[in-house]
Each structure stands twice: as C-alpha cells, then as structure tokens.
Protein backbone atom coordinates (compact mmCIF):
# COMPACT_ATOMS: atom_id res chain seq x y z
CA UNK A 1 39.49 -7.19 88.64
CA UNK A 2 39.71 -6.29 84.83
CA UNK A 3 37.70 -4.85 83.17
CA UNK A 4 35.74 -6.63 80.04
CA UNK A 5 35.40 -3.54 78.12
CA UNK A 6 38.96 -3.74 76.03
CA UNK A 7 37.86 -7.13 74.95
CA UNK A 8 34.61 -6.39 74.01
CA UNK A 9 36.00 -3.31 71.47
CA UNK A 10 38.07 -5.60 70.10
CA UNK A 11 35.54 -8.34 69.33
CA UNK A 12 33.30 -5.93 67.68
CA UNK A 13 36.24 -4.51 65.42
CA UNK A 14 37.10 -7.93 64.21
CA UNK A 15 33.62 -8.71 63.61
CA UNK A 16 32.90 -5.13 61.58
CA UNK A 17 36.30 -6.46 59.76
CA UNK A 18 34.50 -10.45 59.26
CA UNK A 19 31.55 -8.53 57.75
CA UNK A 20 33.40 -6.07 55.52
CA UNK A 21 35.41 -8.93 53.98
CA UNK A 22 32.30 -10.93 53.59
CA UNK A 23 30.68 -7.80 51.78
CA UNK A 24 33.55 -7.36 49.20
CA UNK A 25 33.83 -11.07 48.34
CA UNK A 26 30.41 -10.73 47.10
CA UNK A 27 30.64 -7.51 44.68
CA UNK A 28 32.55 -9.11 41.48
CA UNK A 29 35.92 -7.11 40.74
CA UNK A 30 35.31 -4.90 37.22
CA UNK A 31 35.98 -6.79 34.42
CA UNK A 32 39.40 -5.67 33.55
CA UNK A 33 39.74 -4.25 29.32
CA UNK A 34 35.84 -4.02 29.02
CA UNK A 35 34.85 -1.31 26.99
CA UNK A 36 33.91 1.94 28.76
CA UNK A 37 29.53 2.64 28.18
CA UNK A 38 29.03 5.38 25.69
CA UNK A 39 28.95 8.79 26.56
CA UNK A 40 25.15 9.77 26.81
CA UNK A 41 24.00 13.18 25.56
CA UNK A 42 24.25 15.98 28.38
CA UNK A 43 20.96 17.76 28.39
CA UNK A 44 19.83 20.74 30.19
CA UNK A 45 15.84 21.18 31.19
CA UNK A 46 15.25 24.70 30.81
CA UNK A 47 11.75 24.38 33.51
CA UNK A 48 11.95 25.83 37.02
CA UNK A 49 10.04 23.11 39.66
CA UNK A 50 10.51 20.25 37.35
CA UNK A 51 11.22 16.99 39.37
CA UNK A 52 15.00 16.64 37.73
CA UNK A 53 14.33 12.89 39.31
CA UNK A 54 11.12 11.77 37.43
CA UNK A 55 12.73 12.58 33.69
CA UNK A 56 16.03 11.19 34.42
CA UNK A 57 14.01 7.93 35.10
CA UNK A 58 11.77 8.53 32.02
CA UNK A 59 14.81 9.46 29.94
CA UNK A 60 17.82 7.16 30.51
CA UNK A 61 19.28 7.57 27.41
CA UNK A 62 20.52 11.04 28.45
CA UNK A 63 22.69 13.06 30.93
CA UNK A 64 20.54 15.88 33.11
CA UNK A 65 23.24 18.60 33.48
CA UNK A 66 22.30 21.27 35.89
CA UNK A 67 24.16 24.02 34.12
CA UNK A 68 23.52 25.44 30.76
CA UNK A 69 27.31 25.42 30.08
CA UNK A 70 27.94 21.66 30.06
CA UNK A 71 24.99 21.05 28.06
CA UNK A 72 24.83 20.04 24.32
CA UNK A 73 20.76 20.03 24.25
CA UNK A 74 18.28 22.88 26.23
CA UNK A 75 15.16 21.88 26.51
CA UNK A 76 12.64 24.74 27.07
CA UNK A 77 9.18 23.54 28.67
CA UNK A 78 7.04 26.72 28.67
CA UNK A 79 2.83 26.34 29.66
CA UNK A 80 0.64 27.73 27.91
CA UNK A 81 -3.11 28.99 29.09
CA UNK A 82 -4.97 29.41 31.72
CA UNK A 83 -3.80 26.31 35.02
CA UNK A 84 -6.02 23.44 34.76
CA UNK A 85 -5.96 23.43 30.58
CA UNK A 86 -2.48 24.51 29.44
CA UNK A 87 -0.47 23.86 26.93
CA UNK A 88 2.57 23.18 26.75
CA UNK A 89 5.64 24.40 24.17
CA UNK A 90 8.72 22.49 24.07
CA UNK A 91 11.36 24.19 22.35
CA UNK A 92 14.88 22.04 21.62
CA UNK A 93 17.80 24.07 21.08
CA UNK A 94 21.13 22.53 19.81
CA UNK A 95 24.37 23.70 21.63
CA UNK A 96 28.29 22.66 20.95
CA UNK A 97 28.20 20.40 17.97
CA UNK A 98 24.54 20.43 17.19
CA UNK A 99 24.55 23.64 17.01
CA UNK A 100 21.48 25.04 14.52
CA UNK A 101 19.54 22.05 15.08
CA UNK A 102 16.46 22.94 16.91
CA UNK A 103 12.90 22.02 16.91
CA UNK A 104 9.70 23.17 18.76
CA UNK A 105 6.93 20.47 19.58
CA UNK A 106 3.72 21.51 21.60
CA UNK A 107 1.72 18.94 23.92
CA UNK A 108 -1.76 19.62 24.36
CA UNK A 109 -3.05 17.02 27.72
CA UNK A 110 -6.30 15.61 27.54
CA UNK A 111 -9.07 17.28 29.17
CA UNK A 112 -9.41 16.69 32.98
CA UNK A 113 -6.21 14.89 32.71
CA UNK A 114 -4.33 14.26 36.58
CA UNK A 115 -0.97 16.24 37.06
CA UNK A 116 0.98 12.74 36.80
CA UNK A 117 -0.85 12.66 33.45
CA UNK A 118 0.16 15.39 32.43
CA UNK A 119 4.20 14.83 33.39
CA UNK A 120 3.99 11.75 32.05
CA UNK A 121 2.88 12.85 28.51
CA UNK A 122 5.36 15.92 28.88
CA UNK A 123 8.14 13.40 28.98
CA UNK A 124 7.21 11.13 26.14
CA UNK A 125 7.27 14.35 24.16
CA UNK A 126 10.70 15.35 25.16
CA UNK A 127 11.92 11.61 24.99
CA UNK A 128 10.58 12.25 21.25
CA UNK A 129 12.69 15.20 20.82
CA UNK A 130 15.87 14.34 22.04
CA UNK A 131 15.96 11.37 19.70
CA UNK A 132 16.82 13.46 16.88
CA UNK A 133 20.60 14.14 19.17
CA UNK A 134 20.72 10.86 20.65
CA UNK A 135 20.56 9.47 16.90
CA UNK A 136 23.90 10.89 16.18
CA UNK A 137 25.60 9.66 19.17
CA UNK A 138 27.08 6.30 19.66
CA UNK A 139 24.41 5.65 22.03
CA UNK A 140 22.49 4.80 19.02
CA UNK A 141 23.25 1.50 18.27
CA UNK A 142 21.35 1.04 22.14
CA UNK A 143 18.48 2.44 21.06
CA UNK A 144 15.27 0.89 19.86
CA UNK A 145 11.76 2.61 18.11
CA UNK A 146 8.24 0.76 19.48
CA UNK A 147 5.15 1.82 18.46
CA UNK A 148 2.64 1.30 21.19
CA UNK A 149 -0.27 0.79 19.32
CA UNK A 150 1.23 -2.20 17.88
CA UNK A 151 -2.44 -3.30 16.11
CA UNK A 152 -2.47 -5.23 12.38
CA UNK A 153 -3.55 -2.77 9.54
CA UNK A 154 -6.95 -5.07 9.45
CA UNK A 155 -7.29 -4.41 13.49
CA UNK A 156 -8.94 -1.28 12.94
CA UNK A 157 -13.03 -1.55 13.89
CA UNK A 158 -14.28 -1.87 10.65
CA UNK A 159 -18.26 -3.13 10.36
CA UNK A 160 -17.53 -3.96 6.88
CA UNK A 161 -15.03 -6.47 7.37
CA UNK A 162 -12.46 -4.18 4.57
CA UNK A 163 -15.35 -5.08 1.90
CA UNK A 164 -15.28 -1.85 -0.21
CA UNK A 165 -18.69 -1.55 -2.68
CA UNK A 166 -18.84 0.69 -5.42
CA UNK A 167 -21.71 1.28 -7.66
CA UNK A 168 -21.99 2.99 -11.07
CA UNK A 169 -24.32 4.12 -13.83
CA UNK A 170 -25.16 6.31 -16.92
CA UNK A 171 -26.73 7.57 -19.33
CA UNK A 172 -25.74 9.30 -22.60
CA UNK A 173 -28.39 10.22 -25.18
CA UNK A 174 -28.08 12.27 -28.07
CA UNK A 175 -30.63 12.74 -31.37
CA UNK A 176 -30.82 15.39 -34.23
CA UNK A 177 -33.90 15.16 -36.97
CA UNK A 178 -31.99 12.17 -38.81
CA UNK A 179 -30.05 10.41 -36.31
CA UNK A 180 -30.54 9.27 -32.06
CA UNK A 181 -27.67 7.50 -30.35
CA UNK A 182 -28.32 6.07 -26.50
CA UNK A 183 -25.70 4.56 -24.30
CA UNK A 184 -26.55 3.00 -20.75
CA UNK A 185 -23.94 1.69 -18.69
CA UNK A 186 -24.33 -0.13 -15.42
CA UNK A 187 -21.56 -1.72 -12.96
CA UNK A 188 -21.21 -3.20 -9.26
CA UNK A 189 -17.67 -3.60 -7.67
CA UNK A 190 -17.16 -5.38 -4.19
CA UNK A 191 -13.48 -5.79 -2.70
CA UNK A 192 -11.99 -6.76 -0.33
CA UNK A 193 -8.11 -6.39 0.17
CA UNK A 194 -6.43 -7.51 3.20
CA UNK A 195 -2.47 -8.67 3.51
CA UNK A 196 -3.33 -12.25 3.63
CA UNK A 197 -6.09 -12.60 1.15
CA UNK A 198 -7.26 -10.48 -2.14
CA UNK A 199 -10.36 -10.56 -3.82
CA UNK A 200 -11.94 -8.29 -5.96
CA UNK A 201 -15.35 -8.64 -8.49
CA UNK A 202 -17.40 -6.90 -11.07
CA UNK A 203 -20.40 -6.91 -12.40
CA UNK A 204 -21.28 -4.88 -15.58
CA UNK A 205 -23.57 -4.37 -18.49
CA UNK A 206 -24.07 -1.75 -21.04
CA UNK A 207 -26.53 -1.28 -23.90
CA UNK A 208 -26.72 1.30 -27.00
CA UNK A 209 -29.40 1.69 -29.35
CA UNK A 210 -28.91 3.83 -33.09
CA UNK A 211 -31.64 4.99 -35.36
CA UNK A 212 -31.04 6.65 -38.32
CA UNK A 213 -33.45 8.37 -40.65
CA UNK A 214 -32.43 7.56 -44.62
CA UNK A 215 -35.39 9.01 -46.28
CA UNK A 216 -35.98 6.10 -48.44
CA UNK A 217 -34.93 3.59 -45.75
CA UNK A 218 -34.85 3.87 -41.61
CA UNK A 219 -31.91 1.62 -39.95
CA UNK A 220 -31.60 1.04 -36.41
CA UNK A 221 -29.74 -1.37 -34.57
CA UNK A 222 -28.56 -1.88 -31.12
CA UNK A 223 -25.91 -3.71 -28.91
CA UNK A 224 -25.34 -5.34 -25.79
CA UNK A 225 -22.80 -6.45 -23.47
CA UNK A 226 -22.58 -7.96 -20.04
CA UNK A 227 -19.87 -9.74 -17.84
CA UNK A 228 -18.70 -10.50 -14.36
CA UNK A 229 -14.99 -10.85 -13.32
CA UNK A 230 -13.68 -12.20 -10.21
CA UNK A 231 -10.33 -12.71 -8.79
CA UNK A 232 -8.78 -14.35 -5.34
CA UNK A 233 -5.54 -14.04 -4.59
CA UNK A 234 -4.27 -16.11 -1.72
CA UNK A 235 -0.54 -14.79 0.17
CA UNK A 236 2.40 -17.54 0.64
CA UNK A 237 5.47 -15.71 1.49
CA UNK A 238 7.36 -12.55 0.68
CA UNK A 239 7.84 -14.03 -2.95
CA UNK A 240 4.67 -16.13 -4.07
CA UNK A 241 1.11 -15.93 -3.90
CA UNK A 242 -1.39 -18.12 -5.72
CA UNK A 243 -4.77 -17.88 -6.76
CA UNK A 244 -7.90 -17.74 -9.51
CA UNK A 245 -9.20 -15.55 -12.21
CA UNK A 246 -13.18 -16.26 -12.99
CA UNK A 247 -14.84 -14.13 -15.93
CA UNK A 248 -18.50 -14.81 -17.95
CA UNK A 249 -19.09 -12.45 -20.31
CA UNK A 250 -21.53 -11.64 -23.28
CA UNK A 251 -21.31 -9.50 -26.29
CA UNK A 252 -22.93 -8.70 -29.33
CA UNK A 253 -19.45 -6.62 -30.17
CA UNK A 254 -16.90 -9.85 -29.67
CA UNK A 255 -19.96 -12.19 -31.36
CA UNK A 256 -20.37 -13.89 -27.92
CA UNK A 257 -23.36 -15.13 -26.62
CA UNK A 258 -21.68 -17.01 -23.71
CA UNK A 259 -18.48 -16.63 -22.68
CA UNK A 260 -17.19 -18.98 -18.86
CA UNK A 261 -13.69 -18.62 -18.29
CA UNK A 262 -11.90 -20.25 -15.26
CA UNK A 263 -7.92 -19.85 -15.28
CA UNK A 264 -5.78 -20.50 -11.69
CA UNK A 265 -2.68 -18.46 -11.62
CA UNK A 266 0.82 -18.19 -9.61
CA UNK A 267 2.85 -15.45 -9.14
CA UNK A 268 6.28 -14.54 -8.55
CA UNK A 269 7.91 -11.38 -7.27
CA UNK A 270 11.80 -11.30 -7.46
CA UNK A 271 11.60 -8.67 -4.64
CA UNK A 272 9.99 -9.42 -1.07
CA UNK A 273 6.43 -7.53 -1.30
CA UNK A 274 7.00 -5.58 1.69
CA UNK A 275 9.05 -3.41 -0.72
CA UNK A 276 6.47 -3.32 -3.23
CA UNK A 277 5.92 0.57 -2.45
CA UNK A 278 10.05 0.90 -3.71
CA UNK A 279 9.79 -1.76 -6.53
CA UNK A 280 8.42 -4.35 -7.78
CA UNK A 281 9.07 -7.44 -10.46
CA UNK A 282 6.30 -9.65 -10.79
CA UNK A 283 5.69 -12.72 -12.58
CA UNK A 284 2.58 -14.23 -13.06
CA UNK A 285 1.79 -17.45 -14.86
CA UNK A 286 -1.98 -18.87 -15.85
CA UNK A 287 -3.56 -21.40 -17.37
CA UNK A 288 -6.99 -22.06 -17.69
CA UNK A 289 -10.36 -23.34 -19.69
CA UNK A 290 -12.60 -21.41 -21.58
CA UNK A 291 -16.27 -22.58 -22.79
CA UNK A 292 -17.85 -20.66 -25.65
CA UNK A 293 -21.22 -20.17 -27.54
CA UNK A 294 -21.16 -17.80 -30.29
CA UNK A 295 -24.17 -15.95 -32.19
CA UNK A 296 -22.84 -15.91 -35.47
CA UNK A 297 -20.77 -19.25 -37.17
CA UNK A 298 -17.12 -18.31 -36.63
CA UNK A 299 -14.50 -17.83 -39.51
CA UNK A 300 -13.75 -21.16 -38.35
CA UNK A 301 -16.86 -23.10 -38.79
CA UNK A 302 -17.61 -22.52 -35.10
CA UNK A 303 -20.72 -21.99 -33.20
CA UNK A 304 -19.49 -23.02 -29.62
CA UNK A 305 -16.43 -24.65 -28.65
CA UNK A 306 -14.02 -25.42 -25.60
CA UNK A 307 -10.52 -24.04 -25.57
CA UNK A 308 -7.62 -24.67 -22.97
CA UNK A 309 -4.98 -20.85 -23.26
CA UNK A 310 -2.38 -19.92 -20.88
CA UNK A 311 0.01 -16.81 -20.47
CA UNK A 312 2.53 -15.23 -18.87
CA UNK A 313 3.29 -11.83 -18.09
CA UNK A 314 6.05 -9.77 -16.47
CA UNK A 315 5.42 -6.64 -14.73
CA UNK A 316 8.06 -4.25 -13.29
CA UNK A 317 7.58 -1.01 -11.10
CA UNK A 318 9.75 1.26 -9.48
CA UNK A 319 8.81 4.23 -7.28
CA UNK A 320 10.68 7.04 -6.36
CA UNK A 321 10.64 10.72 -5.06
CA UNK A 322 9.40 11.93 -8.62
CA UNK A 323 6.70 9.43 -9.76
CA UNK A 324 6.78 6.02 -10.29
CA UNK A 325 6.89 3.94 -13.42
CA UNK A 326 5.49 1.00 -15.12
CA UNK A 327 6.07 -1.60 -17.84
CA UNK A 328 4.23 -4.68 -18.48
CA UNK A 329 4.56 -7.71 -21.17
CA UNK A 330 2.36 -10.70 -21.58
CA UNK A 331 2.28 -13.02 -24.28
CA UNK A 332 -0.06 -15.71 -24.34
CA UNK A 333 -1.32 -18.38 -26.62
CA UNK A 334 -4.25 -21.53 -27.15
CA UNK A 335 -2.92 -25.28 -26.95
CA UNK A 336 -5.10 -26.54 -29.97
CA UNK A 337 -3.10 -24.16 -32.31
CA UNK A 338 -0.22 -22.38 -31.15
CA UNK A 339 -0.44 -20.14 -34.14
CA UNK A 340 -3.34 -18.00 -32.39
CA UNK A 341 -1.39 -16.08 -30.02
CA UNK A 342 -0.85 -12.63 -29.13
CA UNK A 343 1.70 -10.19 -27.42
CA UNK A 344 1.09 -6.94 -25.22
CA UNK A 345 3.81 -4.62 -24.37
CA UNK A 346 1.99 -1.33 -22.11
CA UNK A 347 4.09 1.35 -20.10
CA UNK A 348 3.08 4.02 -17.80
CA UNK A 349 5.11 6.97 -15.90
CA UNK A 350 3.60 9.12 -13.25
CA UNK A 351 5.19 12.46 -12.53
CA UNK A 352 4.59 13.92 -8.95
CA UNK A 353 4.17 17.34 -9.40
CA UNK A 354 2.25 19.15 -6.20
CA UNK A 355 0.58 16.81 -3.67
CA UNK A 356 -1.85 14.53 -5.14
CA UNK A 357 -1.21 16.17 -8.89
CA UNK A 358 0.22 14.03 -11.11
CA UNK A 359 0.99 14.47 -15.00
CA UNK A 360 0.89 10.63 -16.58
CA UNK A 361 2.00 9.11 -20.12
CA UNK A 362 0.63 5.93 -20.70
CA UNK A 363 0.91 3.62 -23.89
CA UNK A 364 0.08 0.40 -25.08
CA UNK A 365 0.66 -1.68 -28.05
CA UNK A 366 -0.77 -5.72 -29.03
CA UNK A 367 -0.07 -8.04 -31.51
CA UNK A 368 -2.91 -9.98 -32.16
CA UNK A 369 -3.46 -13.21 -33.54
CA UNK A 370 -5.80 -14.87 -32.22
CA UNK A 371 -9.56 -13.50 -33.25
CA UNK A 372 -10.94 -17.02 -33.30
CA UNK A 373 -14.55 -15.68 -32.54
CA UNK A 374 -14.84 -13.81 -35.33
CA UNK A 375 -18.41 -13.94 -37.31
CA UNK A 376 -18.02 -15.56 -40.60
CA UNK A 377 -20.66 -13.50 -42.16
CA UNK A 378 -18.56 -9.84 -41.44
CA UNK A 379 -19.75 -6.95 -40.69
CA UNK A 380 -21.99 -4.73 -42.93
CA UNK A 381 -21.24 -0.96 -43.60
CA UNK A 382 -23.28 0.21 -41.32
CA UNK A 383 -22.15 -2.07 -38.62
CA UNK A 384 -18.28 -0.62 -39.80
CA UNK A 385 -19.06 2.96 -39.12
CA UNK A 386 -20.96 2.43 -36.03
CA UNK A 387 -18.27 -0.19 -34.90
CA UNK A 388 -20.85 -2.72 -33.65
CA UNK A 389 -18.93 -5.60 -34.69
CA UNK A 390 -15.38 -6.55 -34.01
CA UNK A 391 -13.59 -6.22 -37.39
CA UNK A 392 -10.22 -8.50 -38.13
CA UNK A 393 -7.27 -6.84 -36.87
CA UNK A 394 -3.17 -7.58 -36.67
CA UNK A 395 -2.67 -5.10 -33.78
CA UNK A 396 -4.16 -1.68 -32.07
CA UNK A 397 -2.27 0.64 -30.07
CA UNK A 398 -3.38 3.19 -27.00
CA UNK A 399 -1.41 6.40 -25.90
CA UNK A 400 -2.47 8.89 -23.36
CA UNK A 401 -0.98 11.76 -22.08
CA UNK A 402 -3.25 13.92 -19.16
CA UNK A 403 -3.04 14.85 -15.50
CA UNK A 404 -4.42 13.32 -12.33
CA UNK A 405 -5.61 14.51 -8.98
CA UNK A 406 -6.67 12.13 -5.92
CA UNK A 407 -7.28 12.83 -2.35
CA UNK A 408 -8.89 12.00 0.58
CA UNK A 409 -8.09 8.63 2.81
CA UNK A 410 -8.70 5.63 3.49
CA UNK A 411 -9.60 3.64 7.01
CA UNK A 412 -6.78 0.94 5.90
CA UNK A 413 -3.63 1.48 5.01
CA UNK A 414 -3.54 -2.26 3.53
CA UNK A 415 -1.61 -2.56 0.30
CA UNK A 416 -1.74 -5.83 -1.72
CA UNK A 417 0.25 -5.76 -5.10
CA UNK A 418 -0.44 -9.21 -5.87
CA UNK A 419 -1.58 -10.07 -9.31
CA UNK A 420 -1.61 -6.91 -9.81
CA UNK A 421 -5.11 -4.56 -10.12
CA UNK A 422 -6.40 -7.82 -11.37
CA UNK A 423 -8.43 -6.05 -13.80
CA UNK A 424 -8.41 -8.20 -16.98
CA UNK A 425 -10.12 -11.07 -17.78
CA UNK A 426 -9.47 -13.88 -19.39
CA UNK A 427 -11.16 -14.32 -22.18
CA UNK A 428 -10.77 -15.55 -25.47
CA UNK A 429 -12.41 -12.13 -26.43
CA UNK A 430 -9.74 -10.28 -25.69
C-alpha cells in the first residue's frame, strides 16, 4: 500500500501557493513615476530611558536617528528638581546645515500631574521646537499650525458682556483779590466693542463761573454746556459696515439751547478689515437731520430751525515697525444752502520709540463756512477775552507735538476700526 503522505505535502504546497497569489493580488503594485515623500528631518533625542516609540508617534513629521552622527537636530531633555516636581530643559541644537540655530525651551508640568502627563506635555514642547527645522524643509508645505483653544475673542468669561464704563470729573478753581475763575467738568462713557457690533456713548457736562472785581463795577458771568453722543456700528463683510451717529447737545458757547442730531452712515474700507492693524482706507458717508433751538436770534433771523447736512470723509492709516500714521479729510455741507460748508484736513504720526513710548505730531486745519448759529447780537468785550461766545471765524488750526506712554492689558483682544473712534458728533455746532 502507498503511502498518503507525498500527496498530502503536495496539497498543502499548492494551497500555501493559492493563498500567496491571493495575498499579492490584493496589495496594489506602486504607482509607477509618483513622486518620492519628502525627506523628513533626522533628529536625535539626547534622553537616556525615553520611549524612542511614544515620540516617533507624537512627532511624525520627523526621523528618530539613533546616532548623533546622522542627525541634523539634538534634542537635549534634561529634569530639573527634586522627582515628583521637576522641570524640565529642552535644549535644540542645530547640526549639518542648521548649524548655529539653537534654542532652549523649559516645561514646567502641572502639579500632581501623572507620568503620561507629563510625556505627553514633554512632547508637545519638542513638537514646538523642531518646527523651527521642519519649516525649512520641504516637508513644509505638509505641515499645518492649530491652536487648540480655538475660542472667539468675545468667548472669554466676561460678566460684563465687553461693556467697558468709564467715569470722569473735575474741578479747577482759581481766585486772586480781583478776579475767581471755576471750571467743573463731568462725563460718563459706556462701550461696548465686539467684531460684529460697535457701540460706544457719552455723556458730558461742564460749567464755569468768572467774577471780576472793577472797583467801580463787579462783572460775573458764567457758562454751560452739556451733550450726549452715541454711535452703533453694525459689521457686513470685510469691506462695509453700516450704522448711526445720535448727538443732543447744549451750549451757551455755540448759542444752543437744544441741539438733536440723528445722521445714519455707511462705510467703506478699500482693504479687508482683518488687515486693519497693517492699513487701512476708509470711507464713510452720512447724512442726517438736525433740529435746533437757539438762545440768541441767529445772524440769520433764526431762533430754531430744522436742517438736513451730509458729509463724507476719507481716512487712511498705515502701520509699520516704526509707528503708524494718519490722515483724514472730510468735507461736508447743508442742502438748504450749499454755500455753508466746510473742509477738515488732520494728520497724525506716531513714532515707536521703547515699548509703550511713543513721540506723536499731530495737526489739524478747517475751513469753515458754515457758522449758521451764530448770535446776531455778538459778543461783548468781556465775553471776547473770556471766550464765552463763539466769535465768526474762516478757519482755526491745531498742532501738537508731545510723547505718549500706555500700558497694561486688556481681557479682549477685540479690535473694531469701523467708523473710526467715532468720536465726533454731528452737529451743526461744529
């Protein structure tokens, strides 16, 4: 009898044979002429006991080398402190052609934290490092930047909702055996800027009192002024935003005993606003009504009257390394007589010169033509000198020259350009 054995060996070799077939039918043949991966940064960890395994799955935009002579990057992990709360120094050394470029970060763990923590952290802190080399590789184009904490600037817990408040006051008083001047000024400010939506108002009032001592005569006199101003500035897009000025004002000064102006405004910016802190060119058009009531008859036979004005302004800014600067031009005009108009031209440069210290030059120059509340009585000489009165005028002019130091933060780092500080009114006192 024969035995089975023969045929049994050769069943099993053609079925090893079926299944090896079967095997490479289902891995896909390379893609002949595809282009080879990049050749990942070779990087040797400088940290006896490190699991080589763990980083190389943190890390897979590098090459682990286990020698110090293949390597373009060492990586130096040395603890600090006492086990249990050490720190740790990682020191980045750049071989071949980085050679010179190091760095040294430190990782401090979080108290109590679990050894997986701890390597955990450790890597995200030398992934952070060796992006600095893997940047000038070609396996940059492969590489992309998230930020974890990927909140909105307005995410942040905030009980005030981004309202900021800010209130003011003072006094000045001064007097010799002839003469006594007080001032009091007042003002409340509540804003609120957020990407999406801008507002911003102001409440103010100030009062000053004279009294002079003539020997045959005594003259005193006083003045008053009060106002609010509001603005709300809605955001469209990158390029337009829309939105309201409101301002009510009072002043013995601008012979104005009531002053309601209401004026909704659009703006254009030629640049996206997300570059705003680079440049910026901004133009904003309003139109709007104004309702008056005057203390004294105008030059014009006026004691209150309703007036329709618009404007338009430009406003260009540019920021760079050494400052940042400024200039501004608005012309604007009232329908019932385009005659009473005016035109304001302003610039400003800033000059960084250590941290927050800043030297500025500021200027400003208006054409004016359009003093409509004007008292038709004038002004007497006393109310010249002491410049109680608005006085006729075909222009005035500002310059400044001075320093400027800020610091401290903020909770937001929101930033709104739109419209501007929104800052003036409008007014036909202006």
């Amino acid at each position: 009898m024969k035995s089975s054995k023969p045929k049994t060996a050769a069943l099993l070799v053609a079925l090893v044979s079926l299944l090896a077939l079967a095997a490479d039918a289902q891995v896909p043949p390379p893609k002949p002429g595809g282009p080879p991966p990049p050749p990942l940064p070779r990087v040797f960890l400088d940290w006896p006991g490190a699991d080589i395994g763990f980083f190389r799955a943190e890390i897979p935009f590098v090459e682990f080398v286990p020698g110090l002579e293949e390597a373009q990057v060492r990586v130096l992990v040395t603890p600090q402190g006492p086990p249990g709360s050490e720190t740790f120094a990682v020191e980045f050394s750049g071989l071949r052609e980085f050679q010179g470029d190091g760095n040294t970060l430190s990782y401090v763990p979080n108290p109590g934290a679990k050894p997986e923590d701890v390597r955990q952290g450790l890597a995200g802190m030398i992934k952070i490092g060796l992006l600095r080399y893997a940047a000038k590789t070609p396996v940059a184009k492969d590489l992309t930047v998230r930020f974890l904490d990927q909140t909105k600037p307005t995410a942040v817990v905030d009980k005030w909702n981004s309202w900021v408040f800010s209130l003011s006051a003072n006094t000045f008083l001064m007097g010799e055996t002839q003469y006594k001047d007080g001032s009091y000024y007042g003002s409340f400010s509540a804003n609120r800027v957020t990407p999406e939506l801008k507002i911003r108002t102001s409440v103010y009032g100030d009062l000053q009192k004279v009294w002079f001592d003539l020997g045959d005569d005594i003259y005193e006199s006083s003045s008053h002024g009060y106002g609010f101003s509001g603005l709300v500035v809605k955001s469209l897009s990158q390029h337009w935003s829309a939105g309201a000025f409101l301002s009510v004002e009072s002043s013995t000064y601008s012979n104005l005993q009531v002053s309601v102006s209401v004026a909704p405004a659009v703006e254009y910016n030629f640049f996206p606003y997300s570059e705003s802190t680079k440049k910026q060119f901004r133009v904003l058009y309003r139109i709007g009504y104004t309702g008056a009531r005057y203390h004294e008859e105008t030059i014009f036979l006026k004691t209150a009257e309703s007036l329709l004005q618009e404007s338009l302004a430009w406003a260009y800014e540019v920021v760079r390394p050494w400052g940042n600067a400024t200039l501004q031009l608005e012309g604007s005009h009232f329908f019932h007589d385009l005659s009473k108009n005016r035109v304001e031209l302003g610039g400003e440069v800033s000059f960084r010169i250590w941290r927050g210290l800043s030297f500025e030059v500021d200027g400003n120059y208006t054409r004016i033509r359009d003093q409509i509340a004007l008292p038709r009585g004038g002004a007497s000489y006393e109310e010249v000198l002491l410049r109680q009165k608005q006085l006729a005028t075909g222009y005035n002019y500002s310059f400044s020259v001075g320093l400027n130091f800020s610091f401290g933060s903020t909770r937001s780092n929101i930033v709104n350009p739109r419209f501007g500080n929104g800052g003036q009114s409008f007014s036909i006192s202006m």
